[in-house]
C-alpha atoms as a PDB file:
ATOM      1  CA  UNK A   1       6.371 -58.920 -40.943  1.00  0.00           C
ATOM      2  CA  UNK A   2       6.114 -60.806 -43.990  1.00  0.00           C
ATOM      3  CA  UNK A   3       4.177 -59.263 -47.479  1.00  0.00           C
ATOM      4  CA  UNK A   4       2.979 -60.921 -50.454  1.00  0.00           C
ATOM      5  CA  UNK A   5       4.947 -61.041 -53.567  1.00  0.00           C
ATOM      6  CA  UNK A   6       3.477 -61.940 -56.625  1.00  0.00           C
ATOM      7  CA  UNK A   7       6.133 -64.074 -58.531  1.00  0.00           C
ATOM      8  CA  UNK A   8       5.832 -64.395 -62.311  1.00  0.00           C
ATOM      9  CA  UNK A   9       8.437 -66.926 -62.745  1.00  0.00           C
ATOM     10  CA  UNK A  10       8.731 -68.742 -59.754  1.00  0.00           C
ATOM     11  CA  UNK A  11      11.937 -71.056 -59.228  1.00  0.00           C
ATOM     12  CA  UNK A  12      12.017 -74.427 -58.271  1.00  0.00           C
ATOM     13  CA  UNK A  13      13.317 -73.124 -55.016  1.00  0.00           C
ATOM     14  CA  UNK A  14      10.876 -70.666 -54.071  1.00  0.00           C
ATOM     15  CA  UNK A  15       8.047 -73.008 -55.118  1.00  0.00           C
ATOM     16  CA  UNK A  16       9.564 -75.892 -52.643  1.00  0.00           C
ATOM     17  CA  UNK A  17       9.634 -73.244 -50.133  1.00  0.00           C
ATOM     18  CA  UNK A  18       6.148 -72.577 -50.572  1.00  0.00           C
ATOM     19  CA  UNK A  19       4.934 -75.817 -50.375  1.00  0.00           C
ATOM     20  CA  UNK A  20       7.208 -76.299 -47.561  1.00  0.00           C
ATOM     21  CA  UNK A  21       4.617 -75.903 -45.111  1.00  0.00           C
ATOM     22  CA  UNK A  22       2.016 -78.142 -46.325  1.00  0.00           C
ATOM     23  CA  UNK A  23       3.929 -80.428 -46.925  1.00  0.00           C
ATOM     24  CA  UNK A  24       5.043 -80.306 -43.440  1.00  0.00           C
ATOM     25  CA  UNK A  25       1.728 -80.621 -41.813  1.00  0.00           C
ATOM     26  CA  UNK A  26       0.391 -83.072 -44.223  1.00  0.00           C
ATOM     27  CA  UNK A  27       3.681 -85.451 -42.836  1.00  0.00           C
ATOM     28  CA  UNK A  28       2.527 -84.555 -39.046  1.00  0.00           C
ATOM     29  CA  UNK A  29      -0.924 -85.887 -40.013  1.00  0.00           C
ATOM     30  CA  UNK A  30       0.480 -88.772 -41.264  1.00  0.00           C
ATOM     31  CA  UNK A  31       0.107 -88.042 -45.508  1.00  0.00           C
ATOM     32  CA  UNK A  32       3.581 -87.217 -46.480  1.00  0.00           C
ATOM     33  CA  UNK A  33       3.914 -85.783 -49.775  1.00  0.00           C
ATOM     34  CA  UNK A  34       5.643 -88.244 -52.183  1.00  0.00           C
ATOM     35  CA  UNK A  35       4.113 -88.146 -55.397  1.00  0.00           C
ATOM     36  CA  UNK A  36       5.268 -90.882 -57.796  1.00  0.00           C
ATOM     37  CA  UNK A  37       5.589 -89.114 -61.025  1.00  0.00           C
ATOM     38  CA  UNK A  38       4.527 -90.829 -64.469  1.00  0.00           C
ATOM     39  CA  UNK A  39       5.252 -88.963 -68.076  1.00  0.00           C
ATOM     40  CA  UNK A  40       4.188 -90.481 -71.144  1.00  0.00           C
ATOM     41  CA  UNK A  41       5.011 -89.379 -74.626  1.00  0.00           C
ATOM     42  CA  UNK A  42       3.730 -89.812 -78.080  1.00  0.00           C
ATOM     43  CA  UNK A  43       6.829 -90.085 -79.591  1.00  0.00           C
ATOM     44  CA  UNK A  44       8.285 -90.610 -83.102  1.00  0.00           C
ATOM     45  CA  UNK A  45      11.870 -89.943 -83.627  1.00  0.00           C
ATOM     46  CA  UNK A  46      12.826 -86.582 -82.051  1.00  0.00           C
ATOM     47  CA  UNK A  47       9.398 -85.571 -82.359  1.00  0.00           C
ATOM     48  CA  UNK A  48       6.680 -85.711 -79.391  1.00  0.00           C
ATOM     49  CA  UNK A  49       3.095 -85.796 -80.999  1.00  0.00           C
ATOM     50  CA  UNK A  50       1.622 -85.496 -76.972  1.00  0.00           C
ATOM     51  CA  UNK A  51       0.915 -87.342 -74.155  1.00  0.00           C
ATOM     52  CA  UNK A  52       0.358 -87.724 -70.960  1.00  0.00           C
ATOM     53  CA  UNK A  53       1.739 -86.173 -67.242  1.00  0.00           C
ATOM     54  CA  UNK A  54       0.347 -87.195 -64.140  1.00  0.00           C
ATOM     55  CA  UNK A  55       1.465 -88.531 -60.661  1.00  0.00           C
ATOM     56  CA  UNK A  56       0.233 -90.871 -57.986  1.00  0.00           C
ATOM     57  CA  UNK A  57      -0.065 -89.802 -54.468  1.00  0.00           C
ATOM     58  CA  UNK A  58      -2.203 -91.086 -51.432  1.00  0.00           C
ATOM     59  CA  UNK A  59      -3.039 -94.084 -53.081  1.00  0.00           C
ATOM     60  CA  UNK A  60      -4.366 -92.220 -56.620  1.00  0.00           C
ATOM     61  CA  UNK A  61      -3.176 -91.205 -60.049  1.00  0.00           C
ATOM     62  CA  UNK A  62      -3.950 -87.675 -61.317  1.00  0.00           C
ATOM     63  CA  UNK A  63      -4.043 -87.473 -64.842  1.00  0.00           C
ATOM     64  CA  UNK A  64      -2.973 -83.705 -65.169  1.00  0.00           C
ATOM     65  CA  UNK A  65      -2.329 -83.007 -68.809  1.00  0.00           C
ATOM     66  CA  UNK A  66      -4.001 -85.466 -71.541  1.00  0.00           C
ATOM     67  CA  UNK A  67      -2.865 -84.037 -75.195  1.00  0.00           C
ATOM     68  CA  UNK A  68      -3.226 -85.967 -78.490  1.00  0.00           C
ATOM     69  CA  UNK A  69      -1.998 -83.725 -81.863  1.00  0.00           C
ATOM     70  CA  UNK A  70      -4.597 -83.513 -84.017  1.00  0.00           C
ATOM     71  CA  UNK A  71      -3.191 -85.532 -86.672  1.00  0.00           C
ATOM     72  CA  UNK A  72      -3.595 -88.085 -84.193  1.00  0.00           C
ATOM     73  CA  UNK A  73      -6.285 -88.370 -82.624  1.00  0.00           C
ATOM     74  CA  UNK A  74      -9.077 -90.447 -83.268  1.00  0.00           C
ATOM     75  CA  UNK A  75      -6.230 -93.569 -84.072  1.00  0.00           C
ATOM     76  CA  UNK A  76      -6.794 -94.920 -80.188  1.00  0.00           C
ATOM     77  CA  UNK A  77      -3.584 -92.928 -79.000  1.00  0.00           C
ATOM     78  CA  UNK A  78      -5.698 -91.162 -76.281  1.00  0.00           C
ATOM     79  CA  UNK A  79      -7.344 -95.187 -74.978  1.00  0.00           C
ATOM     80  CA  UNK A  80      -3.693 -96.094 -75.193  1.00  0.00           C
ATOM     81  CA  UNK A  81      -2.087 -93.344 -72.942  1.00  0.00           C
ATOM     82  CA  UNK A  82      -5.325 -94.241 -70.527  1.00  0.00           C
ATOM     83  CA  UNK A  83      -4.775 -97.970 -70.544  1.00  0.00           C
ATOM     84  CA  UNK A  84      -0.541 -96.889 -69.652  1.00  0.00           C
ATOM     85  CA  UNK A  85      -1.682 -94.718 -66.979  1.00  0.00           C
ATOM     86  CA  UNK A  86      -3.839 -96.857 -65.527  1.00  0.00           C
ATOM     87  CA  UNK A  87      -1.061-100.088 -65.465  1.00  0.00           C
ATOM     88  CA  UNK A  88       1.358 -97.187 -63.548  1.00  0.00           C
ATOM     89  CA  UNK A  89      -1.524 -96.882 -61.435  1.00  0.00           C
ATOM     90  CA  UNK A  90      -1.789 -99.797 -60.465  1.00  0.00           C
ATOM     91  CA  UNK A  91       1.817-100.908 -60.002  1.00  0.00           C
ATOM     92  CA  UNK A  92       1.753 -97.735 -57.740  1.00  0.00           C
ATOM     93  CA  UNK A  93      -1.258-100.008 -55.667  1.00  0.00           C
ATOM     94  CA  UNK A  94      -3.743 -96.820 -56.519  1.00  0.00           C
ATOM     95  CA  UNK A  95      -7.509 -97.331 -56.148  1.00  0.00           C
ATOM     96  CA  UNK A  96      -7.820 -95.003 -59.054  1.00  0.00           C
ATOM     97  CA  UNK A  97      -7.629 -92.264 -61.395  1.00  0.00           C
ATOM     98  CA  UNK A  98      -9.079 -88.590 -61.389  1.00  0.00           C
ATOM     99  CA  UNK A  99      -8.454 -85.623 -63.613  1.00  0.00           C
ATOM    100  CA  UNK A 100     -10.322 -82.809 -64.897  1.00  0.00           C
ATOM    101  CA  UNK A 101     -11.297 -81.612 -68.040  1.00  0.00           C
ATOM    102  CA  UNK A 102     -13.764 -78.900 -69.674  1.00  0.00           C
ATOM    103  CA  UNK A 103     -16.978 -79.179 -71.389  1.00  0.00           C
ATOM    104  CA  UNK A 104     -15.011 -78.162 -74.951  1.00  0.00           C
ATOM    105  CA  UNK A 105     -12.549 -80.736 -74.569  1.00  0.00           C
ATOM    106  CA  UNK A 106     -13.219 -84.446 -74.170  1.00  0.00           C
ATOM    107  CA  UNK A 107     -15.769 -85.253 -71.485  1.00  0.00           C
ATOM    108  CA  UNK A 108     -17.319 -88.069 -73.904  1.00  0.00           C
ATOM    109  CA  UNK A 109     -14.155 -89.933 -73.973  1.00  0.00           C
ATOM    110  CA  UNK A 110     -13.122 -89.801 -70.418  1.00  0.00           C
ATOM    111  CA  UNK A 111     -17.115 -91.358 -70.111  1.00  0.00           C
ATOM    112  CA  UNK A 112     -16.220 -94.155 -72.556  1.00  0.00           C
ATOM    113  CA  UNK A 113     -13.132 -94.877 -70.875  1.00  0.00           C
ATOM    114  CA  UNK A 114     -15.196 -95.568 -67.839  1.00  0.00           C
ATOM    115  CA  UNK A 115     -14.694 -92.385 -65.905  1.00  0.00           C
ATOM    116  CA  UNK A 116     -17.716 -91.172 -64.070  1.00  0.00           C
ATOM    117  CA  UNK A 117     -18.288 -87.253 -63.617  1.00  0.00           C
ATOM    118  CA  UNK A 118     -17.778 -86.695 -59.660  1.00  0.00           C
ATOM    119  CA  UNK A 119     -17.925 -82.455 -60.161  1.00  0.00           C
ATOM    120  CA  UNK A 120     -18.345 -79.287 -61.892  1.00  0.00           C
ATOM    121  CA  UNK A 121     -17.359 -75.570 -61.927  1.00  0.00           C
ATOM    122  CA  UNK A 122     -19.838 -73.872 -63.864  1.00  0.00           C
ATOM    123  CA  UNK A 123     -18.872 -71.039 -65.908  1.00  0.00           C
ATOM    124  CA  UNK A 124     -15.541 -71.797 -66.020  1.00  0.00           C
ATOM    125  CA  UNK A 125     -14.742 -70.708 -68.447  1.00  0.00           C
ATOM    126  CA  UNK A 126     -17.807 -68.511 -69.165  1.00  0.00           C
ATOM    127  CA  UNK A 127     -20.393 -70.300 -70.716  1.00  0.00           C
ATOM    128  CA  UNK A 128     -18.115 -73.621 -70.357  1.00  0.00           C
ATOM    129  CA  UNK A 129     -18.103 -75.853 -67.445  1.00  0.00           C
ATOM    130  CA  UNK A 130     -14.303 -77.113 -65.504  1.00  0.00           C
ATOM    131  CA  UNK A 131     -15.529 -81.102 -65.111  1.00  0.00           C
ATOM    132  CA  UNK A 132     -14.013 -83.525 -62.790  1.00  0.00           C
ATOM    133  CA  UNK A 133     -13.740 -87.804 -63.256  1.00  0.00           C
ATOM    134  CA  UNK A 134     -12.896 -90.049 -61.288  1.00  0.00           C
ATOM    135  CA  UNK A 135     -12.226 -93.933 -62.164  1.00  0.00           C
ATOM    136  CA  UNK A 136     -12.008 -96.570 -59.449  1.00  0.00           C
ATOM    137  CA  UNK A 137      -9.483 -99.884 -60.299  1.00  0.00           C
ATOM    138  CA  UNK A 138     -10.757-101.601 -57.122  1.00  0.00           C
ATOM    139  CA  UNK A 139     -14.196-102.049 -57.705  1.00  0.00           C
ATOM    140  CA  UNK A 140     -14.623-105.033 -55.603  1.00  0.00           C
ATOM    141  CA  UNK A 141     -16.894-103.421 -52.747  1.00  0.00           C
ATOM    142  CA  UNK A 142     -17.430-100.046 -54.053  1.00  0.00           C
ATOM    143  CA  UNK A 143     -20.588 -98.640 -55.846  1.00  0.00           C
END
C-alpha cells in the first residue's frame, strides 16, 4: 500500500514519475503532453538582466515567469519579451497566450499589451489578488 512522501527536493526522475500518469491518460484522451519550451533572456555579456520562460502546449503559450531587473524596466524590455513570445507562439500555430500575475505586480501592462483578465483568486496573497490573462492571436471569429 502506497503512502505519501513529502519530497523537498524532488529529482527530475521522481517528478517524471509523478506526472507519469497524467500524462498517460491525457495521451489516451487524445492530448499528449508535448510542451514546446521557449526561454528568453535579457542578456548582456555573461550577465542575464531577466526574461522570460514559458511553453506552448495544446495549441497555447503559457507565459510562466515574466522578470525585467529594475534597472530595466520601463525601457520597453518587458513589450519586447511579449512581442518574442508571441512570434514563438505563433510559429508553434497557438491561438494564444495566458499567464498569471498578482495585483502587486504588473496587471496594467499585461492590459496594455492587450491581455484581457479571464480570473481571479482573491486573497492570494492576503489582501492581494492571484490574476489570470489571456490573449487570443486568432481573433478572426472570436469575441
Amino acid at each position: 500500500m502506497p503512502t505519501i512522501a513529502h519530497l523537498d527536493t524532488p529529482t527530475e526522475e521522481e517528478r517524471s514519475a509523478i506526472t507519469a500518469p497524467l500524462g498517460a491518460h491525457s495521451s489516451d484522451q487524445g492530448f499528449a503532453w508535448n510542451p514546446a519550451r521557449v526561454t528568453l533572456a535579457l542578456r548582456e555579456g555573461d550577465a542575464i538582466h531577466g526574461g522570460l520562460i514559458g511553453y506552448a502546449q495544446w495549441d497555447w503559450l503559457y507565459i510562466e515567469i515574466l522578470g525585467v531587473s529594475t534597472a530595466l524596466r520601463g525601457r520597453g524590455w518587458g513589450r519586447r519579451l511579449i512581442e518574442a513570445a508571441e512570434e514563438f507562439a505563433r510559429r508553434e500555430s497557438c491561438h494564444g497566450l495566458w499567464l498569471s500575475t498578482f495585483t502587486f505586480q504588473a496587471p496594467a501592462f499585461y492590459e496594455r499589451m492587450g491581455f484581457i483578465r479571464c480570473g481571479e483568486i482573491a486573497d492570494h496573497p492576503a489582501g492581494q489578488s492571484r490574476l489570470f490573462y489571456m490573449k487570443r492571436l486568432d481573433t478572426v471569429g472570436h469575441t
